[in-house]
PDB file of N, CA and C in Angstrom:
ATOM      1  N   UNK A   1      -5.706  28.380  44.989  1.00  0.00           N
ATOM      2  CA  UNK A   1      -5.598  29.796  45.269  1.00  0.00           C
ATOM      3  C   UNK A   1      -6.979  30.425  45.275  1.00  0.00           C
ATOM      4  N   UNK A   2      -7.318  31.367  46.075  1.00  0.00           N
ATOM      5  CA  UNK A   2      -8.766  32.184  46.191  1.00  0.00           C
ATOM      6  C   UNK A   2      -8.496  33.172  44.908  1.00  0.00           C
ATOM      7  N   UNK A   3      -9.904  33.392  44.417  1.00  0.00           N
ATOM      8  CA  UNK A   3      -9.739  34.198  43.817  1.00  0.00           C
ATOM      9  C   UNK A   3      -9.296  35.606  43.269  1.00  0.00           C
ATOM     10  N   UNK A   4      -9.339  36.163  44.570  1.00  0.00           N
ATOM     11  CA  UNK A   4      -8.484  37.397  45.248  1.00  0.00           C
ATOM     12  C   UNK A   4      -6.977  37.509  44.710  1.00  0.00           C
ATOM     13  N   UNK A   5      -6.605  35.993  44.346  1.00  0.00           N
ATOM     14  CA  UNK A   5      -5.035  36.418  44.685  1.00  0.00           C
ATOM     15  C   UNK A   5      -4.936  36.349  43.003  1.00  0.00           C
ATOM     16  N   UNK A   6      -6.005  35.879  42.651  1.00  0.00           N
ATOM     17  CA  UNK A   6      -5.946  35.472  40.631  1.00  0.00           C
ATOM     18  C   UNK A   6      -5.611  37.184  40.398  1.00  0.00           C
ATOM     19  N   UNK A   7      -6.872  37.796  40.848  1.00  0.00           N
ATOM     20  CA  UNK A   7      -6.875  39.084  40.522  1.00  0.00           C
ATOM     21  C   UNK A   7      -5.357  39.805  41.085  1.00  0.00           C
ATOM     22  N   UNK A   8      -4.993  39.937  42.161  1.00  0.00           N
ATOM     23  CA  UNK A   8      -3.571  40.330  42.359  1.00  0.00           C
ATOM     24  C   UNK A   8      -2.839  39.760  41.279  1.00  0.00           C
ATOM     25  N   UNK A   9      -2.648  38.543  40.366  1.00  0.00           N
ATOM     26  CA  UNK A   9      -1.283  38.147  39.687  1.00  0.00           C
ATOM     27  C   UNK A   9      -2.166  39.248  38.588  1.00  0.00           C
ATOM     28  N   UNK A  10      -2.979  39.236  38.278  1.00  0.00           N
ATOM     29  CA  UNK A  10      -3.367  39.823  37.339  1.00  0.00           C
ATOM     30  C   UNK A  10      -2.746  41.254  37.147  1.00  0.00           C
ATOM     31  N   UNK A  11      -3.382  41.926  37.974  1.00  0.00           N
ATOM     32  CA  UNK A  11      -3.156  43.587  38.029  1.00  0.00           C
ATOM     33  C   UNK A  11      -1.517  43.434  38.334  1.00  0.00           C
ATOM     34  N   UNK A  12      -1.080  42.769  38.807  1.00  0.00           N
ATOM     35  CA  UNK A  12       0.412  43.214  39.168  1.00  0.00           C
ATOM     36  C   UNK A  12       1.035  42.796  37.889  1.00  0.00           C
ATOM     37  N   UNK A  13       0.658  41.884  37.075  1.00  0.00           N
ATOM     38  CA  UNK A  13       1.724  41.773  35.576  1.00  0.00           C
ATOM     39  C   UNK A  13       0.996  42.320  34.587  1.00  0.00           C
ATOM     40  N   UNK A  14      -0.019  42.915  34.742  1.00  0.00           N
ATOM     41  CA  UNK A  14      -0.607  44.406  33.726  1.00  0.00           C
ATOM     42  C   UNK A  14       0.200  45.179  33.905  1.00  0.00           C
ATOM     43  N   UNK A  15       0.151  45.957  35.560  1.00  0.00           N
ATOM     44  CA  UNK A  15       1.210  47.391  35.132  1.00  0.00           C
ATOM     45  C   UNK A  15       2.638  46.985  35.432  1.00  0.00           C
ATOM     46  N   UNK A  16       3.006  46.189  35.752  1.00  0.00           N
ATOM     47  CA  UNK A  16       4.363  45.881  35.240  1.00  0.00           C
ATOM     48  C   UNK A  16       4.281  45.717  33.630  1.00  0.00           C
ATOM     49  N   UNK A  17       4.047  45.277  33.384  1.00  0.00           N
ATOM     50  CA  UNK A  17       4.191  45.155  31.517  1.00  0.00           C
ATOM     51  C   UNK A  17       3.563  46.569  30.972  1.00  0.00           C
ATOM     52  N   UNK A  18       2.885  47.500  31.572  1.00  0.00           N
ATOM     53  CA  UNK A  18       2.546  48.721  30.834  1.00  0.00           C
ATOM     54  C   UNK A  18       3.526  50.009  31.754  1.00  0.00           C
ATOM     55  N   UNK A  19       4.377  49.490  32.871  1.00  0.00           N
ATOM     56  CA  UNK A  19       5.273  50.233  33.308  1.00  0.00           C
ATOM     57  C   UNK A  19       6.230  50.157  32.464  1.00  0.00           C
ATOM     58  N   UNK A  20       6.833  49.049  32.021  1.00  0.00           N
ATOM     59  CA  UNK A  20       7.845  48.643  31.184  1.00  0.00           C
ATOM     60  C   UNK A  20       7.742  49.508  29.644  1.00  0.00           C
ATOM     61  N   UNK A  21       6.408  49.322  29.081  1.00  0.00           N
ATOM     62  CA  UNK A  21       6.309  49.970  27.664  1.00  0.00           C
ATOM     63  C   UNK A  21       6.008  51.536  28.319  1.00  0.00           C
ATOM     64  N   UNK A  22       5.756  51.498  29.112  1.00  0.00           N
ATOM     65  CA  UNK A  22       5.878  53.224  29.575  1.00  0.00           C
ATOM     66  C   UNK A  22       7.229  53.985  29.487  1.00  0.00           C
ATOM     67  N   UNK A  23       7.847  53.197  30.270  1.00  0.00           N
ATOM     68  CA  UNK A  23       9.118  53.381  29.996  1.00  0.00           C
ATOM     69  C   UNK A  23      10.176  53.691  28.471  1.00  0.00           C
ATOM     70  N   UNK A  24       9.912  52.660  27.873  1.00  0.00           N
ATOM     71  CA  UNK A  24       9.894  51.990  26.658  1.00  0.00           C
ATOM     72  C   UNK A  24       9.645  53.196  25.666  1.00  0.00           C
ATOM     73  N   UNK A  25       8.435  53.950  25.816  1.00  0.00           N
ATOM     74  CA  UNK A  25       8.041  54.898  25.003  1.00  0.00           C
ATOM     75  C   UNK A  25       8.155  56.249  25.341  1.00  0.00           C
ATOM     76  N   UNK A  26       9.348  56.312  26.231  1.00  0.00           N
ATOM     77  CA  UNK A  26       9.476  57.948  27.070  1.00  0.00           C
ATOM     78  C   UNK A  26       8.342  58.638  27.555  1.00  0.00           C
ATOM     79  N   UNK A  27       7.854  57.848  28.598  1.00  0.00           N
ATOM     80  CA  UNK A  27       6.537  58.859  29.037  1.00  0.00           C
ATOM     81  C   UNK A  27       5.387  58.938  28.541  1.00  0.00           C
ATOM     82  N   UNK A  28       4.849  58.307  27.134  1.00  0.00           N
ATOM     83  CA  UNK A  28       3.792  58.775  26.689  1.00  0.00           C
ATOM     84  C   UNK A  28       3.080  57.392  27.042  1.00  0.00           C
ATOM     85  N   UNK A  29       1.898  58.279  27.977  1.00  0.00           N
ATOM     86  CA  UNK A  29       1.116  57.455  28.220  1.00  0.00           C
ATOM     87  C   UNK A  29      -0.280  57.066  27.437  1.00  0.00           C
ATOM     88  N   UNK A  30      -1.043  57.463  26.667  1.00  0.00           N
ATOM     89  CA  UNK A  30      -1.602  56.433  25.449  1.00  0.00           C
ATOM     90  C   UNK A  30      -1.091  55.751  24.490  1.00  0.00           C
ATOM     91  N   UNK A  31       0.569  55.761  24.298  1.00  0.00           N
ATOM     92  CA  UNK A  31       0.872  54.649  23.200  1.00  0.00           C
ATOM     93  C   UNK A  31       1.185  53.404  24.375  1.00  0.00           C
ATOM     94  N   UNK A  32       1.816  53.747  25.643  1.00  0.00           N
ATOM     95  CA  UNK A  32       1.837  52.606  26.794  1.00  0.00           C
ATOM     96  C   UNK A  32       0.845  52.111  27.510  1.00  0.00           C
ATOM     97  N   UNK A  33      -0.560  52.705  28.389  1.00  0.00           N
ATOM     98  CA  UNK A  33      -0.631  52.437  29.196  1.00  0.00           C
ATOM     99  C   UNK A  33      -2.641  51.432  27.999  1.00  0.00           C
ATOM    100  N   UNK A  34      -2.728  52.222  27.500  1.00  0.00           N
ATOM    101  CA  UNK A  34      -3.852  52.150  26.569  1.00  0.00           C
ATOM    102  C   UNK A  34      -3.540  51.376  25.622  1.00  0.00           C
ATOM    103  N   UNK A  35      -2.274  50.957  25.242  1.00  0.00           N
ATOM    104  CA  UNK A  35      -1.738  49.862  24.209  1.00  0.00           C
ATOM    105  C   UNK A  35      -0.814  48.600  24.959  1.00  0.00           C
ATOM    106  N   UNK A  36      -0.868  48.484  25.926  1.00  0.00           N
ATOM    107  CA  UNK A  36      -0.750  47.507  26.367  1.00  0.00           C
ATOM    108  C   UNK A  36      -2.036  47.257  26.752  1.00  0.00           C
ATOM    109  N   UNK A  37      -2.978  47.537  26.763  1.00  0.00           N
ATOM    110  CA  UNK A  37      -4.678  46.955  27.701  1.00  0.00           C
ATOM    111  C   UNK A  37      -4.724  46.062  26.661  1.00  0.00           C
ATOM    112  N   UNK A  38      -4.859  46.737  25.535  1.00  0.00           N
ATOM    113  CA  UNK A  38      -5.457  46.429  24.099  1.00  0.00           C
ATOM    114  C   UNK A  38      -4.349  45.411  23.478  1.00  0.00           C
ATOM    115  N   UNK A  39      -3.338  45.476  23.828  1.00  0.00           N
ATOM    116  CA  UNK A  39      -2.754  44.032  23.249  1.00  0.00           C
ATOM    117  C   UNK A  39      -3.047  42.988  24.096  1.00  0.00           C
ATOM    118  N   UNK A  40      -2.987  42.950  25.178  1.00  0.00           N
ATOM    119  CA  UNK A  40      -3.071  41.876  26.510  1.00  0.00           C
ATOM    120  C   UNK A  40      -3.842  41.269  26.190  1.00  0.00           C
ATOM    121  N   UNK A  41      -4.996  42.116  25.956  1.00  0.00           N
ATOM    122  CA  UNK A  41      -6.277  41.523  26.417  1.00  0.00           C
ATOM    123  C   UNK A  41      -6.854  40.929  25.050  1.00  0.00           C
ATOM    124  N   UNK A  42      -6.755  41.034  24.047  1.00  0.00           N
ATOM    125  CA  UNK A  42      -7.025  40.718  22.701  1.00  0.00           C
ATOM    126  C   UNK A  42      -5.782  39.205  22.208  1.00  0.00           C
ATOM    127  N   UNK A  43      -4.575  39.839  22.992  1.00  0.00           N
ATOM    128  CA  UNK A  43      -3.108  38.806  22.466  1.00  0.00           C
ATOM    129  C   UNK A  43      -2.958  39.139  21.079  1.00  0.00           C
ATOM    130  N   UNK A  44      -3.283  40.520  20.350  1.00  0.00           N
ATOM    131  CA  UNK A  44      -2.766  40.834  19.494  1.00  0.00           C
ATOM    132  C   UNK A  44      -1.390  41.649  19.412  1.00  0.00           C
ATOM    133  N   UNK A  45      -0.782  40.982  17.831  1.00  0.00           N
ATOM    134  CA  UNK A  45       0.181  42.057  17.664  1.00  0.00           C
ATOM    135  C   UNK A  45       0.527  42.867  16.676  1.00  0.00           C
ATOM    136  N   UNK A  46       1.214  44.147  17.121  1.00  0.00           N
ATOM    137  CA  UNK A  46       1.001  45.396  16.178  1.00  0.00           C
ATOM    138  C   UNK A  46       1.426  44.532  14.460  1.00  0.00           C
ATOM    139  N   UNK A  47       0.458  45.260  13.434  1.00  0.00           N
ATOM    140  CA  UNK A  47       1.028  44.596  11.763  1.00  0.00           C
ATOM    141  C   UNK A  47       2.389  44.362  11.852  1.00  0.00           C
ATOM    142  N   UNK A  48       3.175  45.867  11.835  1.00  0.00           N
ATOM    143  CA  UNK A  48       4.252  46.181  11.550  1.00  0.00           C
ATOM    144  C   UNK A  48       5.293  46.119  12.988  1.00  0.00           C
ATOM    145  N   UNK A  49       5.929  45.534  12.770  1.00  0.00           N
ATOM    146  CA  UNK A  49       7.783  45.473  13.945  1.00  0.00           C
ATOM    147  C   UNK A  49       8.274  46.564  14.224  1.00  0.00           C
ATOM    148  N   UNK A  50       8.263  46.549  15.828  1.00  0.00           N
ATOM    149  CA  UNK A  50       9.089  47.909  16.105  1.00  0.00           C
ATOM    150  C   UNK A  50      10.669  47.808  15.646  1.00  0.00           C
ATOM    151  N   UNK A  51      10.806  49.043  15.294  1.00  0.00           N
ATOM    152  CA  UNK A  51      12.701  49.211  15.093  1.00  0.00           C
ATOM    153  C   UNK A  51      13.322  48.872  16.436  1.00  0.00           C
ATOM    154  N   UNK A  52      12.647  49.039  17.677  1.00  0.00           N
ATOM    155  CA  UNK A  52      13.569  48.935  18.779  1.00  0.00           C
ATOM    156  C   UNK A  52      13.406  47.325  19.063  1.00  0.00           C
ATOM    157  N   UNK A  53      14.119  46.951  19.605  1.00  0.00           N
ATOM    158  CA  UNK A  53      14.318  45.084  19.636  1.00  0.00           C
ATOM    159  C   UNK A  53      13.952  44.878  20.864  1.00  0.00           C
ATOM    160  N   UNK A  54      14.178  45.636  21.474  1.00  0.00           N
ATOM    161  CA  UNK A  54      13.849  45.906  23.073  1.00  0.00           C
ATOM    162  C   UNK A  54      12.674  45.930  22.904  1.00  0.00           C
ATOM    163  N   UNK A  55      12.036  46.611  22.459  1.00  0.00           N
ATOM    164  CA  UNK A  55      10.042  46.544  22.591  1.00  0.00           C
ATOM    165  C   UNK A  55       9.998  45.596  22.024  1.00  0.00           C
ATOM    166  N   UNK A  56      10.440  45.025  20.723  1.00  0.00           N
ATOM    167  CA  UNK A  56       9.452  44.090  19.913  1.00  0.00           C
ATOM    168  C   UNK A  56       9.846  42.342  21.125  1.00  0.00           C
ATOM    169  N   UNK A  57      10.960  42.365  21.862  1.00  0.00           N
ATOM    170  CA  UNK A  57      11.408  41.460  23.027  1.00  0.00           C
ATOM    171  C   UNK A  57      10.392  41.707  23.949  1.00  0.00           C
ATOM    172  N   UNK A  58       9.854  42.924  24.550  1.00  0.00           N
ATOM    173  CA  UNK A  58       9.004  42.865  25.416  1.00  0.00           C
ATOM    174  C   UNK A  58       7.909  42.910  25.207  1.00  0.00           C
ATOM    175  N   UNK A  59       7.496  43.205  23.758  1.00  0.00           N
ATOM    176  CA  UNK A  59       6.078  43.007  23.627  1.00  0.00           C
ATOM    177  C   UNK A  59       5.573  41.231  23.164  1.00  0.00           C
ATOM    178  N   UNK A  60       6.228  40.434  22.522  1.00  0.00           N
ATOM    179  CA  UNK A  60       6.310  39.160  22.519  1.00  0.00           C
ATOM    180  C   UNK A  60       6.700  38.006  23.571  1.00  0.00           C
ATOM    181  N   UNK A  61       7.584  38.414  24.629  1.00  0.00           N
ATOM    182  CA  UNK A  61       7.393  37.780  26.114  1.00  0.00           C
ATOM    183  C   UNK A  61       5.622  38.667  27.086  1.00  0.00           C
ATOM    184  N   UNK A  62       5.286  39.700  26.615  1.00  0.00           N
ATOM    185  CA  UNK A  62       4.359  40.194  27.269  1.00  0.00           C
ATOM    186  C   UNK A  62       2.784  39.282  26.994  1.00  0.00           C
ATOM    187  N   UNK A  63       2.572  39.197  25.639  1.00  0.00           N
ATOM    188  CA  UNK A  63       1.839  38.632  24.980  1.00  0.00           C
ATOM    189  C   UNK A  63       1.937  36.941  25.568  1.00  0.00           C
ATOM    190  N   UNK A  64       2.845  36.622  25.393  1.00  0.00           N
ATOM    191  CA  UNK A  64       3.184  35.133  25.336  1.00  0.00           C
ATOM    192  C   UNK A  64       2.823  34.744  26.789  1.00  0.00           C
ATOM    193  N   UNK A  65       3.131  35.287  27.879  1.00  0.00           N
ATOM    194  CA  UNK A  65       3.267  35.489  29.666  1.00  0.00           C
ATOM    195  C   UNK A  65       1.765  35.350  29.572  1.00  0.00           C
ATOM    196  N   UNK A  66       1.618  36.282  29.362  1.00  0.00           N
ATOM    197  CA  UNK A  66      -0.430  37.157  29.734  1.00  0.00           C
ATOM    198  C   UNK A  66      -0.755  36.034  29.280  1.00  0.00           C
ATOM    199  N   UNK A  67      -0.790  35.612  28.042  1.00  0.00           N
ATOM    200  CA  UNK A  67      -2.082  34.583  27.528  1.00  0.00           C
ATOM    201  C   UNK A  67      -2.018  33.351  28.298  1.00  0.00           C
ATOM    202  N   UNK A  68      -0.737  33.181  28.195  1.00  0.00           N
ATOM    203  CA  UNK A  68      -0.686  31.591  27.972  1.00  0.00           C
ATOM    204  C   UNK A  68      -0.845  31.503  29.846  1.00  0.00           C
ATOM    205  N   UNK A  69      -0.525  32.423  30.651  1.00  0.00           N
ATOM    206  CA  UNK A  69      -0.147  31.833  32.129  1.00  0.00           C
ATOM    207  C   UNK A  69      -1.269  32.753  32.950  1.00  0.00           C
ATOM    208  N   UNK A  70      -1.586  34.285  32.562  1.00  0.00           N
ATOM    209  CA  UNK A  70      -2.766  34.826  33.478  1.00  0.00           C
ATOM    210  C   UNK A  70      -4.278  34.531  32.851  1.00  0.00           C
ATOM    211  N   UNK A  71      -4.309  34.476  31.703  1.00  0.00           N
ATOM    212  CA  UNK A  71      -5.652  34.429  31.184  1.00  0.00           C
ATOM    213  C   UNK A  71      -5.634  32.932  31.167  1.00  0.00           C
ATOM    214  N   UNK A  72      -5.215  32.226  31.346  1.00  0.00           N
ATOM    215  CA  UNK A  72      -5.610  30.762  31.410  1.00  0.00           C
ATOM    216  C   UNK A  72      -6.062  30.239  32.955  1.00  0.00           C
ATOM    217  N   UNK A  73      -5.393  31.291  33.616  1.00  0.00           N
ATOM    218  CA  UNK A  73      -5.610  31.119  34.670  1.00  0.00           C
ATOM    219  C   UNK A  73      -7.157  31.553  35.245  1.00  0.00           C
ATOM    220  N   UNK A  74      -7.530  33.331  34.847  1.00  0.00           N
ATOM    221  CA  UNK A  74      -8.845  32.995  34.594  1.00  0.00           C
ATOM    222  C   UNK A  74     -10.174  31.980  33.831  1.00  0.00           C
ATOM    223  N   UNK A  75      -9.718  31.650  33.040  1.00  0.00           N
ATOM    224  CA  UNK A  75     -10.527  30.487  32.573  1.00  0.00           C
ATOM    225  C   UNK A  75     -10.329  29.381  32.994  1.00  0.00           C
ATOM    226  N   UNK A  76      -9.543  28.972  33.590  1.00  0.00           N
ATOM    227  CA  UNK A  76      -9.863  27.950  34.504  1.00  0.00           C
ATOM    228  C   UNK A  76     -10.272  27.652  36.086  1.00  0.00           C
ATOM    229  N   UNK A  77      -9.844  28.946  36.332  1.00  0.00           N
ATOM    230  CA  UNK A  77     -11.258  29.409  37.823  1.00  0.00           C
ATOM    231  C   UNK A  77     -12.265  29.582  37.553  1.00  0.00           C
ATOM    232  N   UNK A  78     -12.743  30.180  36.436  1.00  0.00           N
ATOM    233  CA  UNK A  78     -14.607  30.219  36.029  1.00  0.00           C
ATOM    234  C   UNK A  78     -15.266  29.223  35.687  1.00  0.00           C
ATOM    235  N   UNK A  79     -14.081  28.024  35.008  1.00  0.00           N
ATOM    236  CA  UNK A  79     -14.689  27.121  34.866  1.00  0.00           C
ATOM    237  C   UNK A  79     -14.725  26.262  36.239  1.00  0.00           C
ATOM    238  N   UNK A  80     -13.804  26.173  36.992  1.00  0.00           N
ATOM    239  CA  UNK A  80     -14.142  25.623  38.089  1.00  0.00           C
ATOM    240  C   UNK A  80     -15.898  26.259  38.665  1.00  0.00           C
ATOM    241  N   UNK A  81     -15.946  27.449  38.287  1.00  0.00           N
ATOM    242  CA  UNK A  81     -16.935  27.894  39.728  1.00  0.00           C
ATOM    243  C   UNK A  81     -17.909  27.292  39.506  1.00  0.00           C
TER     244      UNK A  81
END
C-alpha cells in the first residue's frame, strides 16, 4: 500500500472512534474529540472505569484496534523506508 492510503486508514478510524465517543458523551466536544487524540495516541487508559459499559466497550476495542492494527502499521512503513 502507498503511503497515502496508511494515512487515509488512519484519519478515517480517528474520527470514527472520536465520532463514536462524541456521541457517547452528548456533544461535548473536549471530553470526545481531545480525549480520544490523547488516548489513541499514548494507548492509555482512563485510572478509573466508566459507569457506562458502552464507553468502557468502546474505549477498549478503540485502544486495542489503534495500537495493535494502525500504529503498527505506521511503524512498519518507516521502517521499511
Amino acid at each position: 500500500m502507498s503511503r497515502c492510503r496508511y494515512h487515509r486508514h488512519f484519519r478515517i478510524a480517528f474520527l470514527a472512534f472520536s465520532h463514536a465517543f462524541f456521541s457517547l458523551k452528548n456533544g461535548k466536544f473536549k471530553g470526545s474529540v481531545y480525549g480520544t487524540f490523547v488516548i489513541l495516541m499514548t494507548a492509555g487508559l482512563p485510572s478509573e472505569p466508566s459507569d457506562n459499559e458502552l464507553e468502557s466497550m468502546l474505549l477498549y476495542v478503540s485502544v486495542t484496534f489503534f495500537t495493535v492494527f494502525i500504529l503498527n502499521i505506521f511503524i512498519g512503513d518507516a521502517c521499511l523506508q
